[in-house]
N, C-alpha and C. Protein backbone atom coordinates (compact mmCIF):
# COMPACT_ATOMS: atom_id res chain seq x y z
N UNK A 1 95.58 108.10 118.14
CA UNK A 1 96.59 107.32 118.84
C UNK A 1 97.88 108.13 118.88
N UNK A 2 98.30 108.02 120.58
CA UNK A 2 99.57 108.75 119.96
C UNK A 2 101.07 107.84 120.12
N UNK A 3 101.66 108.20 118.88
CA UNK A 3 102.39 107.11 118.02
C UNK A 3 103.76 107.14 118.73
N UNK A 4 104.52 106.25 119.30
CA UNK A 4 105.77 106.43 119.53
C UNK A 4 107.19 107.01 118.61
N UNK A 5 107.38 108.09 118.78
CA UNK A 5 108.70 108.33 118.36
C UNK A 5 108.23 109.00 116.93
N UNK A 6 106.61 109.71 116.60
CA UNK A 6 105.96 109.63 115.25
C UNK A 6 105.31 111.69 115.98
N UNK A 7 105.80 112.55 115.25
CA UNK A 7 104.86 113.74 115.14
C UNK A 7 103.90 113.57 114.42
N UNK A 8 102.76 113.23 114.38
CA UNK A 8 101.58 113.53 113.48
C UNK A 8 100.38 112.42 113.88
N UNK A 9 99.71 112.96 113.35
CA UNK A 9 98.11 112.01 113.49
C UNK A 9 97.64 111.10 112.62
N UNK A 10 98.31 111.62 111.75
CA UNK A 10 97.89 110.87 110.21
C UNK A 10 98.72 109.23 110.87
N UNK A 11 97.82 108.40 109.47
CA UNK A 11 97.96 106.90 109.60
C UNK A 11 99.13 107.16 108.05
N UNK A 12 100.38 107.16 108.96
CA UNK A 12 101.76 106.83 107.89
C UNK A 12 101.89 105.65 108.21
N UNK A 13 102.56 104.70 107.49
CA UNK A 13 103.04 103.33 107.42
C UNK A 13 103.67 103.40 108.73
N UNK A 14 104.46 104.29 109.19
CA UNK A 14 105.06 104.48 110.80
C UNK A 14 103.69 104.04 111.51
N UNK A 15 102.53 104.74 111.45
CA UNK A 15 101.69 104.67 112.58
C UNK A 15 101.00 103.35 112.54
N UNK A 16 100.69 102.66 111.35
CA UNK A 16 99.85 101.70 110.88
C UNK A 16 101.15 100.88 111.75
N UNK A 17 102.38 100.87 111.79
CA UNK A 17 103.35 99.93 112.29
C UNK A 17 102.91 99.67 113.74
N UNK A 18 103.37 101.37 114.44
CA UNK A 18 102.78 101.58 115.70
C UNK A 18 101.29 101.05 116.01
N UNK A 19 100.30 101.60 115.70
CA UNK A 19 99.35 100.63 115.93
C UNK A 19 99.05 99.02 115.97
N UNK A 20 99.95 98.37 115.30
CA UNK A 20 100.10 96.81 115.19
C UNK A 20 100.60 96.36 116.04
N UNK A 21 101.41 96.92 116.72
CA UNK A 21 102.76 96.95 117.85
C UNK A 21 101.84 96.90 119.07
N UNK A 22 101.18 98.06 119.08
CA UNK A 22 100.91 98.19 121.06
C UNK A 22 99.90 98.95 120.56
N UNK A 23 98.79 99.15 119.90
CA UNK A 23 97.32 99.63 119.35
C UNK A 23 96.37 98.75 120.67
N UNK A 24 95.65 99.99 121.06
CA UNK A 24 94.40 99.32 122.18
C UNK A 24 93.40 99.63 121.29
N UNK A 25 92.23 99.22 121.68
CA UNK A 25 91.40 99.21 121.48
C UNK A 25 90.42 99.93 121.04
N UNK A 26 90.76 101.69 121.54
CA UNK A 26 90.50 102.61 121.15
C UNK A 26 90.99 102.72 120.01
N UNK A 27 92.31 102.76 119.68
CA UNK A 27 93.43 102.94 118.50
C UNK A 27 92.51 102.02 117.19
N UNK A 28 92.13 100.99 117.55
CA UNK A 28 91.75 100.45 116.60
C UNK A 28 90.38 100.30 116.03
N UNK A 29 89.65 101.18 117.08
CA UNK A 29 88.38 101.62 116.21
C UNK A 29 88.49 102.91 115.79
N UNK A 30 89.68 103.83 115.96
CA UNK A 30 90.26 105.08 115.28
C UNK A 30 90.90 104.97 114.15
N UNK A 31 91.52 103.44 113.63
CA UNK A 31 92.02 103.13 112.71
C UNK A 31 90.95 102.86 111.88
N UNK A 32 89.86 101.83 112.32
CA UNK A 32 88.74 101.45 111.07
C UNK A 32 88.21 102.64 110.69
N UNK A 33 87.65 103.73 111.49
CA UNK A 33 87.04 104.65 111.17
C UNK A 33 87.89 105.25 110.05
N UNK A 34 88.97 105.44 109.96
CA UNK A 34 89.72 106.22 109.13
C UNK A 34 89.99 105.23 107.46
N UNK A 35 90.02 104.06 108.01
CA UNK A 35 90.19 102.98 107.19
C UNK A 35 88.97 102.93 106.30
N UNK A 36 87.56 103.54 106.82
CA UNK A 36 86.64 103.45 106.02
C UNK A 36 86.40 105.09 105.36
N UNK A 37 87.22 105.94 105.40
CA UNK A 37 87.31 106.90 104.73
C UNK A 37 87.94 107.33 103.75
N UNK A 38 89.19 106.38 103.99
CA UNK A 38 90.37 106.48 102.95
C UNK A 38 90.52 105.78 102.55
N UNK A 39 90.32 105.38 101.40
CA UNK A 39 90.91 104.80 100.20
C UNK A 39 92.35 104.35 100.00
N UNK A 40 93.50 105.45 100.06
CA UNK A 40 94.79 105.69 100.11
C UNK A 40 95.10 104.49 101.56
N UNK A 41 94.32 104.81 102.24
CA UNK A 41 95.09 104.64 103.72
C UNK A 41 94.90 102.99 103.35
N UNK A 42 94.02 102.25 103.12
CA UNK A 42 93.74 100.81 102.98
C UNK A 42 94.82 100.19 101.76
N UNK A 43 95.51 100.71 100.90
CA UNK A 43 96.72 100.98 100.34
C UNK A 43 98.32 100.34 101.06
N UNK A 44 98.40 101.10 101.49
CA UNK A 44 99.36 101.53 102.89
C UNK A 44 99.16 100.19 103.48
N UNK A 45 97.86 100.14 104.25
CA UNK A 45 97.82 98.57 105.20
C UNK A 45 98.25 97.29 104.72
N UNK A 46 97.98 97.49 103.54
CA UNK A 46 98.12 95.81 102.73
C UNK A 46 99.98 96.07 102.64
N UNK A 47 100.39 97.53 102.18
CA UNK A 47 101.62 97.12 101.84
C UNK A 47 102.36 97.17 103.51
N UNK A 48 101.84 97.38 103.91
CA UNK A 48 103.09 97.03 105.51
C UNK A 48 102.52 95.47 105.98
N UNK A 49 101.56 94.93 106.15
CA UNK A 49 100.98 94.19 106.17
C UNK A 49 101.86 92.99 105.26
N UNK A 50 102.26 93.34 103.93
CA UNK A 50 103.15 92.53 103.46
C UNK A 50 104.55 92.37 103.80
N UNK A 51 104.98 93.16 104.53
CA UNK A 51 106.79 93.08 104.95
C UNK A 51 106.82 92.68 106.06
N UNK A 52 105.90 92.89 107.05
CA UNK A 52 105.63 92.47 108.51
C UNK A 52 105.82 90.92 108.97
N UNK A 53 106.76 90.70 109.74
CA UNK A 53 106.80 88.91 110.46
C UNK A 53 105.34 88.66 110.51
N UNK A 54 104.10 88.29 110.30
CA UNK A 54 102.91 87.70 111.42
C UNK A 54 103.08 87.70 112.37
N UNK A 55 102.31 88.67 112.71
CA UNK A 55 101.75 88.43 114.60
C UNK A 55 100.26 88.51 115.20
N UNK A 56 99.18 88.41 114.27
CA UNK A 56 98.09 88.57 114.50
C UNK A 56 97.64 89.45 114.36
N UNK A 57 98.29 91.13 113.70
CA UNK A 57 97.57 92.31 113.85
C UNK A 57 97.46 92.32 112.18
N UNK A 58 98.11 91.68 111.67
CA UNK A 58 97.81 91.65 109.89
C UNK A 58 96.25 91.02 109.58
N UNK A 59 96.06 90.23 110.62
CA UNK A 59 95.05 89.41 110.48
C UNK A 59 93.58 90.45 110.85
N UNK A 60 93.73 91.41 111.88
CA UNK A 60 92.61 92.31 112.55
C UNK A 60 92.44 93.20 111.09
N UNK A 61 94.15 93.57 110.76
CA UNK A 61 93.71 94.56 109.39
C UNK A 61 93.15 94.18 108.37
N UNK A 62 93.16 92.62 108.18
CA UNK A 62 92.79 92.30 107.31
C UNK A 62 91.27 92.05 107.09
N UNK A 63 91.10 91.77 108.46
CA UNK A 63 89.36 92.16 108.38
C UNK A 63 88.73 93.25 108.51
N UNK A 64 89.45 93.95 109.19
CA UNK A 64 88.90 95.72 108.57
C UNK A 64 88.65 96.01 106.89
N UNK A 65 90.00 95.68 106.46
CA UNK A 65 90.05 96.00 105.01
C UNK A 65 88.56 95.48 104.12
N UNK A 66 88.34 94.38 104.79
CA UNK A 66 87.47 93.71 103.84
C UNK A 66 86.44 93.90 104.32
N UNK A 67 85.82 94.63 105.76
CA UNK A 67 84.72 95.57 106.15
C UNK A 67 84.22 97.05 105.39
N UNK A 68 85.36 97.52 105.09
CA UNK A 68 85.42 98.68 104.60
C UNK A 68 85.08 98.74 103.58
């Protein structure tokens, strides 16, 4: 995914943001895939996931997380 206003590929709390924001569909089977590799990265999700207003994309991560 490429991340607004973000140099890199990696899933930083920036991108995990970006992806929640305006993530298609592609983005978000690029996220599980990675989500089921990393350990660290499923980390990260829960803690942005906790500061975040609700808008329904806590809810997609949250069933990834618990796929993974």
């Amino acid at each position: 995914m490429m991340h607004r206003h973000i140099i890199t590929s990696k899933w930083t709390p920036m991108a995990i943001e970006s992806l929640f924001d305006r993530g298609a569909l592609q983005d978000w089977r690029e996220f599980a895939a990675a989500l089921k590799a990393d350990e660290d990265l499923a980390e990260q999700v829960r803690k942005v996931c906790q500061y975040r207003a609700p808008d329904g994309a806590e809810r997609i991560a949250e069933a990834l997380l618990q796929a993974s």
